[in-house]
C-alpha atoms as a PDB file:
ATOM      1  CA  UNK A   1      14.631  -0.437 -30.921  1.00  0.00           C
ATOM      2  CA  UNK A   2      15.478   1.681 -27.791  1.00  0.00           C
ATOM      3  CA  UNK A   3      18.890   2.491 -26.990  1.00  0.00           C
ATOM      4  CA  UNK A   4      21.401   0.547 -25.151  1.00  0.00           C
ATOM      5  CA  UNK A   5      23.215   3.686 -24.080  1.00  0.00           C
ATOM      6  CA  UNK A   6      19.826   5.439 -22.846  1.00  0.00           C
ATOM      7  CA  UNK A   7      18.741   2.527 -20.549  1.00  0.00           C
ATOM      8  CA  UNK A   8      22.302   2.797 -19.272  1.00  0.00           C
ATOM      9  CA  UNK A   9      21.824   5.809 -18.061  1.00  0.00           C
ATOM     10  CA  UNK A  10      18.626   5.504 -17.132  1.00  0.00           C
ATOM     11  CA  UNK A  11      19.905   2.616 -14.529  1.00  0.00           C
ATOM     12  CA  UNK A  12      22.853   4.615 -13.404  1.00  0.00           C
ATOM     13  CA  UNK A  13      20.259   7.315 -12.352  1.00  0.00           C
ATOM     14  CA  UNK A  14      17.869   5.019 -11.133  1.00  0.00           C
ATOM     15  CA  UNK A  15      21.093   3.778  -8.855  1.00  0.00           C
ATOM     16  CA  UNK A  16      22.137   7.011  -7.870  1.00  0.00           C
ATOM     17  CA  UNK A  17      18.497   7.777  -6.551  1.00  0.00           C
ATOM     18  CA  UNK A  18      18.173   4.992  -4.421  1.00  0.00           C
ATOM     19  CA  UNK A  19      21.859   5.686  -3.203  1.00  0.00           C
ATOM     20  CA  UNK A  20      20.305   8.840  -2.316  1.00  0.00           C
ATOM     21  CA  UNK A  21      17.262   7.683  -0.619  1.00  0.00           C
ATOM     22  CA  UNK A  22      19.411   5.559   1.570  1.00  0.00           C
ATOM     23  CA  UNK A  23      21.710   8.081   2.640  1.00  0.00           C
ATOM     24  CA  UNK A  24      18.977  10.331   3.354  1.00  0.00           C
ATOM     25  CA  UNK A  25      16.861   7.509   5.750  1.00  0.00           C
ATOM     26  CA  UNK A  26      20.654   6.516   7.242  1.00  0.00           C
ATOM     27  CA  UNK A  27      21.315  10.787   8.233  1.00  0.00           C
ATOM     28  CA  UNK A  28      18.308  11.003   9.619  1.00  0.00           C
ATOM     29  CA  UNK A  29      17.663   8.059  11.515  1.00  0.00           C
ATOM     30  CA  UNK A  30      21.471   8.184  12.945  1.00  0.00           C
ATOM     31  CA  UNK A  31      20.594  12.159  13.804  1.00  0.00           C
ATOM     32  CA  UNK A  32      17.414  11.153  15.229  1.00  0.00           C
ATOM     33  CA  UNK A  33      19.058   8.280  17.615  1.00  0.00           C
ATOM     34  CA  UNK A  34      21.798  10.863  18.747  1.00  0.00           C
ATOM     35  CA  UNK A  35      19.077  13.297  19.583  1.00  0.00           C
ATOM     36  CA  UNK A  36      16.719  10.656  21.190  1.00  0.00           C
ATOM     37  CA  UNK A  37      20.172   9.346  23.222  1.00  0.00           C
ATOM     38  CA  UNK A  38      20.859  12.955  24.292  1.00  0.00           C
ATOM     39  CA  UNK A  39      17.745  13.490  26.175  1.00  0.00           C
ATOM     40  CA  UNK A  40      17.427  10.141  27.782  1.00  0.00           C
ATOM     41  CA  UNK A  41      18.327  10.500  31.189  1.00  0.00           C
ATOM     42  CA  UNK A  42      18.963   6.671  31.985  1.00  0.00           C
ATOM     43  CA  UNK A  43      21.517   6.146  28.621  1.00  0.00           C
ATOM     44  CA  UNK A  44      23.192   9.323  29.680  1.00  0.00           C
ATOM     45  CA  UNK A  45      23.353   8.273  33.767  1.00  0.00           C
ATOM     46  CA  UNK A  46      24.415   5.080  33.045  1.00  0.00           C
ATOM     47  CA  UNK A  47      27.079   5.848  30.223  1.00  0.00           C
ATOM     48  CA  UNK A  48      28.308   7.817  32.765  1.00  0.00           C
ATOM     49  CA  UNK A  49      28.247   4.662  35.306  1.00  0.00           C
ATOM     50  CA  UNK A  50      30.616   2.486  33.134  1.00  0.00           C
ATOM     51  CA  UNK A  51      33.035   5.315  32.573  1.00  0.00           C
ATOM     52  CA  UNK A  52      33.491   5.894  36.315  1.00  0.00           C
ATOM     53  CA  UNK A  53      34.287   2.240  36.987  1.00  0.00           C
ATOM     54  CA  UNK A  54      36.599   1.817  34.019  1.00  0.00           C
ATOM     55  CA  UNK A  55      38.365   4.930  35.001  1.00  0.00           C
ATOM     56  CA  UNK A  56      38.113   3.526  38.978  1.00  0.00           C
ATOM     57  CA  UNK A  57      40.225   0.317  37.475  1.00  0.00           C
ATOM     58  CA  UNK A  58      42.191   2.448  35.829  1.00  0.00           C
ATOM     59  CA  UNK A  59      43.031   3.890  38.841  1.00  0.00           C
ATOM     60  CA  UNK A  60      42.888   0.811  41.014  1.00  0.00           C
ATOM     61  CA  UNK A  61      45.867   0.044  38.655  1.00  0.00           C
ATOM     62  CA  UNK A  62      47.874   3.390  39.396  1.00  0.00           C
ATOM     63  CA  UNK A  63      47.817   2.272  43.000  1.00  0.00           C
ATOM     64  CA  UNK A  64      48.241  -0.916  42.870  1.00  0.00           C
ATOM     65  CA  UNK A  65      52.292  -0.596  43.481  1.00  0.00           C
ATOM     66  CA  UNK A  66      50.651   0.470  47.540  1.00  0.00           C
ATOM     67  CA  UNK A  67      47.701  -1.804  47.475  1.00  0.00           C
ATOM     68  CA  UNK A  68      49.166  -4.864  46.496  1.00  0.00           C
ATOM     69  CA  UNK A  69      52.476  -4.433  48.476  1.00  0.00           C
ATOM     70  CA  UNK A  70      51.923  -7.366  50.282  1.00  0.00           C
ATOM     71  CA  UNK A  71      50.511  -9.906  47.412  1.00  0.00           C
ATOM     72  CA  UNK A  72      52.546 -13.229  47.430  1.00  0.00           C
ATOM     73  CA  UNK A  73      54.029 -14.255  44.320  1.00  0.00           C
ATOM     74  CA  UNK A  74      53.210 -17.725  43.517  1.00  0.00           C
ATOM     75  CA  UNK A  75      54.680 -17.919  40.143  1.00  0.00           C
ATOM     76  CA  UNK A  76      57.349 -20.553  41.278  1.00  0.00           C
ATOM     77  CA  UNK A  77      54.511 -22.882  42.621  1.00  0.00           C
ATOM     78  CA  UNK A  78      52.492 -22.242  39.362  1.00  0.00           C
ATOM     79  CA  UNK A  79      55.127 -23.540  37.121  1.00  0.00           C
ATOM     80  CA  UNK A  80      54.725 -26.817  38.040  1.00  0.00           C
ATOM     81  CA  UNK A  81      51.317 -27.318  36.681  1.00  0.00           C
ATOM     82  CA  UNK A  82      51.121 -29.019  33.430  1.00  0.00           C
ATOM     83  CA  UNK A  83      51.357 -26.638  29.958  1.00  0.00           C
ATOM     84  CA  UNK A  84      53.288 -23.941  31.964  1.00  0.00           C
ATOM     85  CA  UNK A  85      56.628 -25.092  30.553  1.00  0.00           C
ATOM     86  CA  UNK A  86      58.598 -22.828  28.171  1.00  0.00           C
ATOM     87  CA  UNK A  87      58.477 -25.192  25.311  1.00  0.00           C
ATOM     88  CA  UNK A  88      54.875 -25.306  25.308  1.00  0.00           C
ATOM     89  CA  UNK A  89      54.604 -21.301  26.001  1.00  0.00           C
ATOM     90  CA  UNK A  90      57.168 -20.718  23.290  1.00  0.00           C
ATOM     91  CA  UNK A  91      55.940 -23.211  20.345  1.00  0.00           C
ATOM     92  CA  UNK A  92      52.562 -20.886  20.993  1.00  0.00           C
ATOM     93  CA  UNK A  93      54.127 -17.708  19.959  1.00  0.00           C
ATOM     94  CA  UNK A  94      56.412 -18.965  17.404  1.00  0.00           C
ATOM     95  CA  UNK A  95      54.011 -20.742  15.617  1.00  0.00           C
ATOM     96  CA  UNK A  96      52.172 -17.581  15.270  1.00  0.00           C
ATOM     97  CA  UNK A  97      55.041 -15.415  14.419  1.00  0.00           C
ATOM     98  CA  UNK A  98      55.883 -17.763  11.296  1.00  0.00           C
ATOM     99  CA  UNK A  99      52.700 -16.695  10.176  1.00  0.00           C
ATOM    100  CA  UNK A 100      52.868 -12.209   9.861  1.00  0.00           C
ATOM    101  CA  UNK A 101      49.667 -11.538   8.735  1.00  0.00           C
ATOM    102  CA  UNK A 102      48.654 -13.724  12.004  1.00  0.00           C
ATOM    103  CA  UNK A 103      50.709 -12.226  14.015  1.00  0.00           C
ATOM    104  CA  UNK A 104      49.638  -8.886  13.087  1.00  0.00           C
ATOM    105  CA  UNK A 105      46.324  -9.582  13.609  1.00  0.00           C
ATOM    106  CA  UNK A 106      46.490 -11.204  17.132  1.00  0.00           C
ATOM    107  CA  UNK A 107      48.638  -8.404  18.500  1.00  0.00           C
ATOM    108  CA  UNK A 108      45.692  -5.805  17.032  1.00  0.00           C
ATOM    109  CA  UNK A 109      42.916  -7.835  18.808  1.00  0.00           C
ATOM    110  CA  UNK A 110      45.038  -7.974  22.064  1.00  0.00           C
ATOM    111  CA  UNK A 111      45.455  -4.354  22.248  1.00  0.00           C
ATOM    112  CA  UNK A 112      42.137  -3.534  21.304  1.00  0.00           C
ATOM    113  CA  UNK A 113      40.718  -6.541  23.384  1.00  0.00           C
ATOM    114  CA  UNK A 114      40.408  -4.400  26.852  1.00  0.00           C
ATOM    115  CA  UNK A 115      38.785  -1.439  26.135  1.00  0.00           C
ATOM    116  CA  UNK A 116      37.659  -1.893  22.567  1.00  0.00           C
ATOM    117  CA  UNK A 117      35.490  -4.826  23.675  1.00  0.00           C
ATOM    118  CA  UNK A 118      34.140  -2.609  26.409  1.00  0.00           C
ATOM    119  CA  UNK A 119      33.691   0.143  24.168  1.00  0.00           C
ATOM    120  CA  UNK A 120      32.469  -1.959  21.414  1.00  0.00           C
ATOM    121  CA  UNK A 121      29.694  -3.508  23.587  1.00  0.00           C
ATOM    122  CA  UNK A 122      28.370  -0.684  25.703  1.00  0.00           C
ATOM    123  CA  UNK A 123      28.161   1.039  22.360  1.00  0.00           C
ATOM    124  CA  UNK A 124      25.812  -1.715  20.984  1.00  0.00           C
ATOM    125  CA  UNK A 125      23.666  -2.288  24.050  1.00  0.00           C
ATOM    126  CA  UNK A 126      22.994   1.002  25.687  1.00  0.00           C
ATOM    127  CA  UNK A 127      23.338   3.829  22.392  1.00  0.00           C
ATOM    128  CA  UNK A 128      22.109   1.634  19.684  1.00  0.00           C
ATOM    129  CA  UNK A 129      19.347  -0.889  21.123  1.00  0.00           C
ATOM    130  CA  UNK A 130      19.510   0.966  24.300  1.00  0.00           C
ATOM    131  CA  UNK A 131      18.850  -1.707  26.451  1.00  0.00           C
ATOM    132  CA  UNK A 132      18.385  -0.668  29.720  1.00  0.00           C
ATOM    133  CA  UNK A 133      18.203  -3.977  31.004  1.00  0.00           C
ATOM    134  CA  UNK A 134      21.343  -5.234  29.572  1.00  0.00           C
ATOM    135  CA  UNK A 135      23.192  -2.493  29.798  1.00  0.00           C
ATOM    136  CA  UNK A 136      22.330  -2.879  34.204  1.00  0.00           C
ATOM    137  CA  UNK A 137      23.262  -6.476  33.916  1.00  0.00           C
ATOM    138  CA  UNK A 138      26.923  -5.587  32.166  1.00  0.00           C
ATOM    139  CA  UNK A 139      27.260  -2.804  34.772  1.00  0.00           C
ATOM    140  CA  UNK A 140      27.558  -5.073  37.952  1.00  0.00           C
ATOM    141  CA  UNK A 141      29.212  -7.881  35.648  1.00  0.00           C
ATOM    142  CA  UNK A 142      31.875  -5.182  34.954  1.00  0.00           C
ATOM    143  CA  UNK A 143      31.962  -3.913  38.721  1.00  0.00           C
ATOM    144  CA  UNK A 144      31.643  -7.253  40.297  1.00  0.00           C
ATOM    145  CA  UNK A 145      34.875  -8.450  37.953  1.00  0.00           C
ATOM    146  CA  UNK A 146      37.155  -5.421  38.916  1.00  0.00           C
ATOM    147  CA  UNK A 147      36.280  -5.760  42.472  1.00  0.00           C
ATOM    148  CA  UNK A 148      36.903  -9.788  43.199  1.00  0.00           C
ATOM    149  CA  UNK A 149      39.801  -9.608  40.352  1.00  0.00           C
ATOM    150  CA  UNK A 150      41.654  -6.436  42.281  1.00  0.00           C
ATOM    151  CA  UNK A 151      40.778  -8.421  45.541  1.00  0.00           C
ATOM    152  CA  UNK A 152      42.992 -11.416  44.103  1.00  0.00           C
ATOM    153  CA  UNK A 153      45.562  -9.780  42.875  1.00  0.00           C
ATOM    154  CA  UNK A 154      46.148  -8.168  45.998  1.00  0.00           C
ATOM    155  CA  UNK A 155      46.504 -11.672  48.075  1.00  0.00           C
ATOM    156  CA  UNK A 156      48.762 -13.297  45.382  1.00  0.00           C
ATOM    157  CA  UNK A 157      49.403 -12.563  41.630  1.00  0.00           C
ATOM    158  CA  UNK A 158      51.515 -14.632  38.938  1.00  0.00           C
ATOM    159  CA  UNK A 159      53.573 -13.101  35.900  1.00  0.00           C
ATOM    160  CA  UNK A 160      52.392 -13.667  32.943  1.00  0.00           C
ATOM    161  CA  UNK A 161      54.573 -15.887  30.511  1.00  0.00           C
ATOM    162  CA  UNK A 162      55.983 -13.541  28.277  1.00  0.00           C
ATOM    163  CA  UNK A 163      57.692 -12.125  31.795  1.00  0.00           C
ATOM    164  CA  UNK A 164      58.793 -15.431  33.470  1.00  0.00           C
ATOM    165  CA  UNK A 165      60.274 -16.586  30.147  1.00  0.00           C
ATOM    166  CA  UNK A 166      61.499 -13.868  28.237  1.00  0.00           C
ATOM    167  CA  UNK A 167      59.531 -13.645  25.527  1.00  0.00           C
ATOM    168  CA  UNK A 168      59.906 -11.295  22.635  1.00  0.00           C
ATOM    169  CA  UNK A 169      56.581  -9.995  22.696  1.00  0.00           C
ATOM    170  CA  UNK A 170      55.064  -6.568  22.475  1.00  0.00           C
ATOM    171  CA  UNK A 171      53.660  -6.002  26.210  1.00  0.00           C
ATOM    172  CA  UNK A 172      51.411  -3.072  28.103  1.00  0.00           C
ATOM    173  CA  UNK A 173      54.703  -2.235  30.346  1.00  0.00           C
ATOM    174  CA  UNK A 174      55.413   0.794  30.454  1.00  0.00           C
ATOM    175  CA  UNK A 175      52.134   2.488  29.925  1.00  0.00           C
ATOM    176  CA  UNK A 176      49.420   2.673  32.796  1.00  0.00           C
ATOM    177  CA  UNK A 177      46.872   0.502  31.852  1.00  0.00           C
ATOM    178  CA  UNK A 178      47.703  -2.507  33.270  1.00  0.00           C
ATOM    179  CA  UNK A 179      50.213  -3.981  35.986  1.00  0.00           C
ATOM    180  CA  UNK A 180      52.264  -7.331  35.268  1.00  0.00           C
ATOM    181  CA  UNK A 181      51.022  -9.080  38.473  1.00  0.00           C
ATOM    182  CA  UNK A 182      47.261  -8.543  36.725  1.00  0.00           C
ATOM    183  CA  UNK A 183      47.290 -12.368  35.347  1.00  0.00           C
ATOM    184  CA  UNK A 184      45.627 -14.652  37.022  1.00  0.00           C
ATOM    185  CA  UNK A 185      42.282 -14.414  36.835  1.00  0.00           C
ATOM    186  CA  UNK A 186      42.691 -13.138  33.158  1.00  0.00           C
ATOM    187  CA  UNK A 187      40.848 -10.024  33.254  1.00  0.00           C
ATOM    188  CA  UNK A 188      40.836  -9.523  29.915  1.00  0.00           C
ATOM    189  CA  UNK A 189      38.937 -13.016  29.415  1.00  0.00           C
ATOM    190  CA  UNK A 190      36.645 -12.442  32.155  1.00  0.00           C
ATOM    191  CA  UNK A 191      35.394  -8.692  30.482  1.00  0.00           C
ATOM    192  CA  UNK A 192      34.848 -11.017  27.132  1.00  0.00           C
ATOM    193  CA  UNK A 193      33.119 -13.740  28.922  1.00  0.00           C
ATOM    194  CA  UNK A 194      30.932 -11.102  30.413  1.00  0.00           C
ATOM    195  CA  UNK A 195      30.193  -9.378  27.121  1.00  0.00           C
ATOM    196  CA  UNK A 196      29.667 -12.673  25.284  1.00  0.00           C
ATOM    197  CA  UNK A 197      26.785 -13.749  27.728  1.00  0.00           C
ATOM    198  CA  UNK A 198      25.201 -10.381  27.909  1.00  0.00           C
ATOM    199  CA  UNK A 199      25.549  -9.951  24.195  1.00  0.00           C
ATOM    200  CA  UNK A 200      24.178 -13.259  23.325  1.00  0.00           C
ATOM    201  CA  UNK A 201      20.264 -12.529  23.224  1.00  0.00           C
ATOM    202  CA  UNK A 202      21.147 -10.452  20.058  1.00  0.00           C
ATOM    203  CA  UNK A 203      23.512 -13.157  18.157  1.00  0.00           C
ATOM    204  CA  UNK A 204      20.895 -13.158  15.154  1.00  0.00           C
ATOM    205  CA  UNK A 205      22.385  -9.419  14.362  1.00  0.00           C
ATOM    206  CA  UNK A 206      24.611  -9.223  12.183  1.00  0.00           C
ATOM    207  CA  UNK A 207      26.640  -6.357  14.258  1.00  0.00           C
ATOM    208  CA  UNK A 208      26.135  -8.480  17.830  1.00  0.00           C
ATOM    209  CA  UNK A 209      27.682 -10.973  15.962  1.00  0.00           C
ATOM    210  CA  UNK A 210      30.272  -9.812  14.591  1.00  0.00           C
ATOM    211  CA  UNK A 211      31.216  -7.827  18.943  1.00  0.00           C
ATOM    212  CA  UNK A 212      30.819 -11.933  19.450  1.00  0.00           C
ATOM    213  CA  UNK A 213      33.326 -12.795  17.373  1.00  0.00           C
ATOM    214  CA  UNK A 214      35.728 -10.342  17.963  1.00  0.00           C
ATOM    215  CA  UNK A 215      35.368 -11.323  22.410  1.00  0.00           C
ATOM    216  CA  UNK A 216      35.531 -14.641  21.403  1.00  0.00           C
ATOM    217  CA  UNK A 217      39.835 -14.352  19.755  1.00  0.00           C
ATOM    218  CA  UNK A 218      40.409 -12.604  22.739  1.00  0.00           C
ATOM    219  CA  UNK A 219      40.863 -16.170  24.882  1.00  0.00           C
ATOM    220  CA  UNK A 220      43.114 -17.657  21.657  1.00  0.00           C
ATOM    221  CA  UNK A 221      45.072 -14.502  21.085  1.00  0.00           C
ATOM    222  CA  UNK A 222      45.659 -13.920  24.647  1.00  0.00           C
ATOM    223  CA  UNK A 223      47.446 -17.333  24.913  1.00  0.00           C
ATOM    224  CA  UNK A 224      48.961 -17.889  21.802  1.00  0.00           C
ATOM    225  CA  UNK A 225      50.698 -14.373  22.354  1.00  0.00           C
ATOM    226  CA  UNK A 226      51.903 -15.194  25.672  1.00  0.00           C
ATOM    227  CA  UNK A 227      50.233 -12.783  27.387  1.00  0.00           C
ATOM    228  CA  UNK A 228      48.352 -15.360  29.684  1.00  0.00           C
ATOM    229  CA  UNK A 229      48.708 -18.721  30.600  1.00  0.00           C
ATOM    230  CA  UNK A 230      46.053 -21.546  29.994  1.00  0.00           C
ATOM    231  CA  UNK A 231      44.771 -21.256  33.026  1.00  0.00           C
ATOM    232  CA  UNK A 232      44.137 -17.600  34.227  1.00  0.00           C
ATOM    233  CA  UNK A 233      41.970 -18.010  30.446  1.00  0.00           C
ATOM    234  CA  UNK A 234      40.162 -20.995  32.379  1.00  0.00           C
ATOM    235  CA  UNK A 235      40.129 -19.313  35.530  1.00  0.00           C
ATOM    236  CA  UNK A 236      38.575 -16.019  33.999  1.00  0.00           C
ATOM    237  CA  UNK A 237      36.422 -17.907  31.817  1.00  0.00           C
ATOM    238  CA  UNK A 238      34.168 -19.411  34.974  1.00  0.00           C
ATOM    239  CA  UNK A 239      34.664 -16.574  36.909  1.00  0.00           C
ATOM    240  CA  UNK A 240      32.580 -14.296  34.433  1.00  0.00           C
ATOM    241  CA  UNK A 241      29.992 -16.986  33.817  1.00  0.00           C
ATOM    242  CA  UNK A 242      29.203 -17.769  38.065  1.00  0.00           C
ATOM    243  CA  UNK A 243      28.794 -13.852  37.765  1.00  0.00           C
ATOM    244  CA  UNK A 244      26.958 -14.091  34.858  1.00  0.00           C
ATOM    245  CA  UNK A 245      24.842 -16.297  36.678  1.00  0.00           C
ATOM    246  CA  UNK A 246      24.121 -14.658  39.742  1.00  0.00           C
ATOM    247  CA  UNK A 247      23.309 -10.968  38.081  1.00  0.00           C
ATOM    248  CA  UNK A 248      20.842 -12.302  35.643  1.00  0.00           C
ATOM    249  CA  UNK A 249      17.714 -10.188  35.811  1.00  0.00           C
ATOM    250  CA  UNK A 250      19.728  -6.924  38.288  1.00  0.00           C
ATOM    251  CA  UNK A 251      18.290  -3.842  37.416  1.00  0.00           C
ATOM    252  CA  UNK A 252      19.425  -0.572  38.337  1.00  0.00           C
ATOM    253  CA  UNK A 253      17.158   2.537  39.715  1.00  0.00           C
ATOM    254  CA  UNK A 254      18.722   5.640  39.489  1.00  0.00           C
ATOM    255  CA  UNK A 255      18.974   7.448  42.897  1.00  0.00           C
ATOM    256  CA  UNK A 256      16.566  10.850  43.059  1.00  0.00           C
ATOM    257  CA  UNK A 257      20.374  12.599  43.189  1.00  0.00           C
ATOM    258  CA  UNK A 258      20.547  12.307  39.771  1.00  0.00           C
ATOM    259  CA  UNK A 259      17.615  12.542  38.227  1.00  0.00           C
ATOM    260  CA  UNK A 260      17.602  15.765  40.344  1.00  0.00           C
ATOM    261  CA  UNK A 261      19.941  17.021  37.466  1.00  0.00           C
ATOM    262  CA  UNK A 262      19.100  18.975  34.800  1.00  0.00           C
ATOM    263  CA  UNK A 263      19.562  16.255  31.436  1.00  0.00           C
ATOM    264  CA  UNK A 264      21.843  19.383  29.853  1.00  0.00           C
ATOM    265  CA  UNK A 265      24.171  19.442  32.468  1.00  0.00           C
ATOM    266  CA  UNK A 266      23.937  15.796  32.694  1.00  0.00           C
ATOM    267  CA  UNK A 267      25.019  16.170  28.970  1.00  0.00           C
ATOM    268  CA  UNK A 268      28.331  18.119  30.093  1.00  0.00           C
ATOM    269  CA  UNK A 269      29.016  16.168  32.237  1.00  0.00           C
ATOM    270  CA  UNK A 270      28.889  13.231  29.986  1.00  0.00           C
ATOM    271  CA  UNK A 271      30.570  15.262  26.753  1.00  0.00           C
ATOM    272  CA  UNK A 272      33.614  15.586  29.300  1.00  0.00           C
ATOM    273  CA  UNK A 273      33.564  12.145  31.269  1.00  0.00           C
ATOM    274  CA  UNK A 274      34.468  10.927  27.089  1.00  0.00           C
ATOM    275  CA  UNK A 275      36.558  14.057  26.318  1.00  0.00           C
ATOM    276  CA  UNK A 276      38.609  12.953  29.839  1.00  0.00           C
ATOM    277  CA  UNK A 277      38.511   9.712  28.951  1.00  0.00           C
ATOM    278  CA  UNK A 278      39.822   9.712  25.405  1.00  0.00           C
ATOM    279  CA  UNK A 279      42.838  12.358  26.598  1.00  0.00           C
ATOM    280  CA  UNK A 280      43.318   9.452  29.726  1.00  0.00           C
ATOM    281  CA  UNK A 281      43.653   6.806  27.613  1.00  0.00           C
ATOM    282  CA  UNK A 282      46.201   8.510  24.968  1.00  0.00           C
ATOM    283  CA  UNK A 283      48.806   9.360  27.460  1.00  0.00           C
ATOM    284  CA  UNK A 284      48.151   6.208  29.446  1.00  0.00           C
ATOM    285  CA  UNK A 285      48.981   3.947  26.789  1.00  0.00           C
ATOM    286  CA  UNK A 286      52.438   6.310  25.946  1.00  0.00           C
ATOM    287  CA  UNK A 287      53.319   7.724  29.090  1.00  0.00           C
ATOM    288  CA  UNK A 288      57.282   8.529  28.624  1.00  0.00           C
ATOM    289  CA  UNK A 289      56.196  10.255  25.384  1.00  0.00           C
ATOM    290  CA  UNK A 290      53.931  12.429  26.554  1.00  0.00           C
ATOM    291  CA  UNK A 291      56.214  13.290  29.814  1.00  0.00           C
ATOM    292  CA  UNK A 292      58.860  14.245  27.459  1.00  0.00           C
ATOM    293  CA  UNK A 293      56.713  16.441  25.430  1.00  0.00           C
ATOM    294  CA  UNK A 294      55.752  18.039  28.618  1.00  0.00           C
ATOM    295  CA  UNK A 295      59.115  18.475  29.903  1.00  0.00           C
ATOM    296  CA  UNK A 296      60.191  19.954  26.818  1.00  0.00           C
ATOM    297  CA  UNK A 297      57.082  22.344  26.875  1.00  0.00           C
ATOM    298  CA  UNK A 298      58.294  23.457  30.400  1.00  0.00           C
ATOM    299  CA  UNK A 299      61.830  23.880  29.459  1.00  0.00           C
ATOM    300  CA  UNK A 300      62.922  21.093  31.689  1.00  0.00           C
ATOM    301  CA  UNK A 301      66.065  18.892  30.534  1.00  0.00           C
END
């Protein structure tokens, strides 16, 4: 009669070896994609791409108090469309608010919605299935949404709800990433829209899926937060999908510029376009923080 205790152990060791196994494959294949990713000259040129227009929004946004000088506010005219009232904008949010955990959760996938959907689905497309293809067709999805989006806002803009009505909501104002007149279209649910479409080929993974998902509470949180109205959700909705449309098949060459560059100095550059990027989007989001840290540093009052 063998022992109970032995086979025990045996099992546990049997687990612990396969545990083993597993982490060993999982190193090595995740050190074998970074190195593969490192020398390939058309992940590294075009990771670079979508940080230069993100960071060309970004500063699109900085200037936007000169740019958009002359936009008309028609926020007055707005109000008198249907589901723009403040009962209806206010039910929203305090329906949500009765619920914390809900709440909670919303105003994470808000702030993360911008760039962590960006982030998230670059990531997936161009450094894990490195998808040249898809990762081209996101690229002038992104580009061609900043460009007719910053071209709107500079003819006419609306403020969001949470502005026209008061609401006690945590906002972006203050930091740099945004601007208040950046409502209508909803660029937030245009960049989700984008990602959803250009995602969608790979909705049998598990991980595409679950990037899916999290785009897809961007267009509820966005709304029941009063962050954007019904229809700048609309409005960026089919937006993103006639671009979606029209860009289906683009496909970038790189110029002979850059693949004139040597791929380790096309890895600086790259190591500090994300090193930039991260320090950008720290002080960005906390600006007055950070200026009073520097004052103090400087010895200023």
């Amino acid at each position: 009669m063998s022992d109970p205790r032995g086979d025990t152990s045996v099992c546990i060791k049997s687990i612990d070896s396969y545990f083993e196994i597993f982490k060993n494959l999982s190193t090595n294949f995740t050190t074998m994609r970074v190195k593969e990713i490192l020398h390939d000259r058309e992940v590294l040129a075009r990771l670079n791409a979508f940080l230069i227009i993100y960071f060309g929004w970004f500063i699109f946004g900085l200037l936007y108090p000169i740019l958009g000088k002359h936009s008309v506010d028609i926020t007055r005219e707005f109000l008198k469309l249907p589901f723009t009232s403040y009962e209806f904008v206010s039910r929203l949010l305090f329906l949500v608010k009765s619920h914390v955990l809900v709440y909670y959760f919303m105003k994470s996938v808000y702030f993360l919605g911008f760039s962590g959907s960006i982030a998230l689905t670059v990531a997936f497309l161009l450094l894990y299935k490195r998808d040249i293809q898809a990762s081209d067709e996101l690229f002038i999805r992104y580009l061609k949404l900043y460009v007719i989006s910053g071209a709107m806002y500079c003819m006419f803009h609306v403020y969001a709800p949470h502005v026209v009505y008061n609401l006690p909501v945590e906002s972006p104002a203050g930091t740099y990433l945004t601007q208040q007149e950046f409502v209508l279209p909803s660029l937030h649910n245009s960049i989700a829209t984008a990602n959803i479409v250009t995602l969608w080929k790979y909705r049998k993974s598990w991980t595409a899926r679950s990037i899916i998902a999290f785009n897809m509470m961007i267009p509820i949180v966005t709304l029941f937060l009063g962050h954007h109205w019904i229809y700048d959700i609309i409005t960026g909705i089919i937006l993103a999908l006639i671009i979606a449309k029209i860009t289906k098949g683009y496909n970038a060459k790189l110029p002979s510029s850059i693949r004139s560059i040597k791929i380790s100095e096309l890895r600086k550059i790259t190591a500090f376009g994300l090193i930039f990027a991260t320090i950008v989007l720290i002080i960005a989001s906390k600006p007055s923080i950070y200026s009073s840290i520097l004052q103090r540093l400087l010895g200023n009052p």
